[in-house]
Protein backbone atom coordinates (compact mmCIF):
# COMPACT_ATOMS: atom_id res chain seq x y z
CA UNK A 1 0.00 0.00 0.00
CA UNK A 2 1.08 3.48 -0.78
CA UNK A 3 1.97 5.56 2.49
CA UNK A 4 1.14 8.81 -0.01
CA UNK A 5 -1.37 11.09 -0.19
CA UNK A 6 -2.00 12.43 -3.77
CA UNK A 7 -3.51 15.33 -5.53
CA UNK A 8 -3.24 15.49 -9.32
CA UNK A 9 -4.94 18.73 -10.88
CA UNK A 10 -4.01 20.54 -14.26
CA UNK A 11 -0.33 22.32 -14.25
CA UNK A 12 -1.93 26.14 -13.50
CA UNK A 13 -1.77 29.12 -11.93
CA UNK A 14 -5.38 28.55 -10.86
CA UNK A 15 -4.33 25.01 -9.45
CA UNK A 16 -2.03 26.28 -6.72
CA UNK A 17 -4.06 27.57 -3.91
CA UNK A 18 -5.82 23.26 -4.47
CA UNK A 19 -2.75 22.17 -4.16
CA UNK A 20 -0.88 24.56 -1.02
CA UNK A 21 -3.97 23.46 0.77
CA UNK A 22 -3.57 19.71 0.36
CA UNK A 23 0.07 20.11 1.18
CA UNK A 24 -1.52 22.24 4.65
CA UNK A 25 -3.71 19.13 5.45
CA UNK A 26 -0.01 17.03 5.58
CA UNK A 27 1.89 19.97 7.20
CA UNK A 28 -0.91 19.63 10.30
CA UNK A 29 -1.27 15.80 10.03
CA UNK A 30 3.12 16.15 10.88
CA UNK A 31 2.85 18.84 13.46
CA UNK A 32 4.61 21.34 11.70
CA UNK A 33 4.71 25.19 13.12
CA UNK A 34 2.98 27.92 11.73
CA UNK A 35 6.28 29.30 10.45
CA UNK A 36 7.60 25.50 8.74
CA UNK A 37 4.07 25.71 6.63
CA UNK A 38 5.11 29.38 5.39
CA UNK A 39 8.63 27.73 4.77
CA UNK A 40 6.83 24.59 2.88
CA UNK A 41 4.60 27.25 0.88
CA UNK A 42 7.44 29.18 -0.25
CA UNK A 43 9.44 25.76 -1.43
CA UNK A 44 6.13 24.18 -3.12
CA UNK A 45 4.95 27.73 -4.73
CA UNK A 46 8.45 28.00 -6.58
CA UNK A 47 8.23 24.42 -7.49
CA UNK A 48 4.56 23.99 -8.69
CA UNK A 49 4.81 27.45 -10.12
CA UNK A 50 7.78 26.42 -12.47
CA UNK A 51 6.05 23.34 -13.53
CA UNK A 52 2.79 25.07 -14.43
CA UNK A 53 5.27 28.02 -16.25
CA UNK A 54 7.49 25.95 -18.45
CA UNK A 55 6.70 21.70 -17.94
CA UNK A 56 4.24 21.55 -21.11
CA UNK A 57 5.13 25.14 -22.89
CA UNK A 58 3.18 25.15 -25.76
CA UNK A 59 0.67 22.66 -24.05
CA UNK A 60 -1.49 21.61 -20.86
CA UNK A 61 -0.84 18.72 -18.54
CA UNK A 62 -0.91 17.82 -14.90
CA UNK A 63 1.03 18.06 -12.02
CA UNK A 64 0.63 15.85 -8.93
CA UNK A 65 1.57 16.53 -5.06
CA UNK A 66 2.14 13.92 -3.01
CA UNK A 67 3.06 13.90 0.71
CA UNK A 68 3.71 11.09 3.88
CA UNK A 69 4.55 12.09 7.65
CA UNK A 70 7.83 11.11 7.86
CA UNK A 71 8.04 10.92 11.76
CA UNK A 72 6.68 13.89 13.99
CA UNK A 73 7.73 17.29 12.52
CA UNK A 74 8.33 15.76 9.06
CA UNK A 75 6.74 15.13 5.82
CA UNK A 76 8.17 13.87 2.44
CA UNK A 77 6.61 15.65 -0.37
CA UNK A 78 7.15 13.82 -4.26
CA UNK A 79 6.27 17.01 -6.94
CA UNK A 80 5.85 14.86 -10.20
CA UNK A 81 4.63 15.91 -13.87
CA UNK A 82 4.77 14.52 -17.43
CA UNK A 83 6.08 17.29 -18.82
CA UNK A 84 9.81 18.44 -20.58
CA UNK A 85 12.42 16.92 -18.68
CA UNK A 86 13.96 19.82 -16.19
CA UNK A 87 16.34 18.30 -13.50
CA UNK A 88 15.99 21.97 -10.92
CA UNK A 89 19.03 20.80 -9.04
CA UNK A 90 21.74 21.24 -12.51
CA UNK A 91 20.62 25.30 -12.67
CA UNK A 92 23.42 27.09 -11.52
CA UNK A 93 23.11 29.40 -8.10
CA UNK A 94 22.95 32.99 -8.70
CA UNK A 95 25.60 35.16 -8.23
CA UNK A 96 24.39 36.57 -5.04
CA UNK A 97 27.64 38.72 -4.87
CA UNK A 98 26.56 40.49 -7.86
CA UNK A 99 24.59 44.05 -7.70
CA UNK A 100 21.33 43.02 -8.96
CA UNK A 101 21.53 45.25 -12.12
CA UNK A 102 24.34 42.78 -13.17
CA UNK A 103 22.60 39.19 -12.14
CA UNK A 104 20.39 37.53 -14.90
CA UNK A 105 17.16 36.88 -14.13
CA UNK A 106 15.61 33.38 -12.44
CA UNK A 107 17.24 31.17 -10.02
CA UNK A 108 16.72 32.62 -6.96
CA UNK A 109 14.09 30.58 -6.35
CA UNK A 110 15.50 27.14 -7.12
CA UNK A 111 18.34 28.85 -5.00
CA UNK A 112 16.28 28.99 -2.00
CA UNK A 113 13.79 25.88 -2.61
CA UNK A 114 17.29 23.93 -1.94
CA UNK A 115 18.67 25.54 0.97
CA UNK A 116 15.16 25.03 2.61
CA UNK A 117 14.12 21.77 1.83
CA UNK A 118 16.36 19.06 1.65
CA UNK A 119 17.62 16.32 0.75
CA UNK A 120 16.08 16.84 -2.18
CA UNK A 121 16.20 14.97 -5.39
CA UNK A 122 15.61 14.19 -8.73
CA UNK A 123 14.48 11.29 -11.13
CA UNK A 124 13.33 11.37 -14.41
CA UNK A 125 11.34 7.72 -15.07
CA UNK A 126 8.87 7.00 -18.06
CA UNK A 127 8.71 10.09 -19.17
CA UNK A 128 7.85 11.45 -15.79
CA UNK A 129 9.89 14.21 -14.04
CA UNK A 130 9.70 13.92 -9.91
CA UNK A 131 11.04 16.33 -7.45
CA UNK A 132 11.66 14.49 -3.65
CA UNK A 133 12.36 16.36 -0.28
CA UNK A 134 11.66 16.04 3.13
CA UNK A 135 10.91 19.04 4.75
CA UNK A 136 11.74 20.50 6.51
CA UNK A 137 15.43 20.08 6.09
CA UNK A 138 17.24 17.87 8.77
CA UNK A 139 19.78 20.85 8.32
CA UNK A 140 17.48 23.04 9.80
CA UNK A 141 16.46 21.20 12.69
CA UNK A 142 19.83 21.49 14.36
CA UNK A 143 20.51 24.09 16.63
């Protein structure tokens, strides 16, 4: 039996507030604070947000959210879609150094999704791209 809860809704804009809220239903089911749920938001919004952006460009599909407590104050989340294959971890960070006249647009999201939620991974199978992470981060649990 799958330990997973799933949601699978079109790759949209309009699907995100479905999907943050299913993700919310996990967050309490795993005891996480207030503040870890804004954390999660952050890390899903960038992630579903991308997908729904560029996964099917020109096109429609789906994108599913999946989630299992992983132990008190933890949840695994799976972020899967059938769309072009886009591996998030390979972008480069941005050069935070840089004045932001000078750095090129995008990637400060990614950027932050991996410092926050971790470890996180990525597998490309049958034609199906899927993000992994527990969150949050056992980094971030230490003192």
């Amino acid at each position: 039996m799958d330990r997973f809860a799933r949601l699978t809704l079109p790759a949209s804009l309009n699907s995100l507030k479905a999907l943050l809220d299913f993700a919310h239903a996990g967050a309490e089911r795993a005891g996480l604070s207030p503040e870890q749920r804004n954390q999660l938001d952050l890390v899903l919004e960038e992630l579903v947000v991308n997908v729904a952006r560029y996964a099917y460009q020109p096109g429609n599909g789906d994108v599913e959210l999946a989630y299992a407590v992983d132990g008190p104050g933890a949840l695994l989340i799976e972020i899967s879609d059938k769309g072009r294959s886009f591996n998030p971890l390979e972008s480069s960070d941005p050069g935070l150094s840089d004045s932001l006249a000078d750095r090129p647009t995008g990637g400060l999201g990614l950027f932050l999704v991996r410092r926050m939620a971790g470890p996180i991974t990525y597998r490309r199978d049958h034609d199906r791209n899927t993000v992994s992470f527990r969150f949050p981060s056992p980094q971030s649990l230490e003192p």
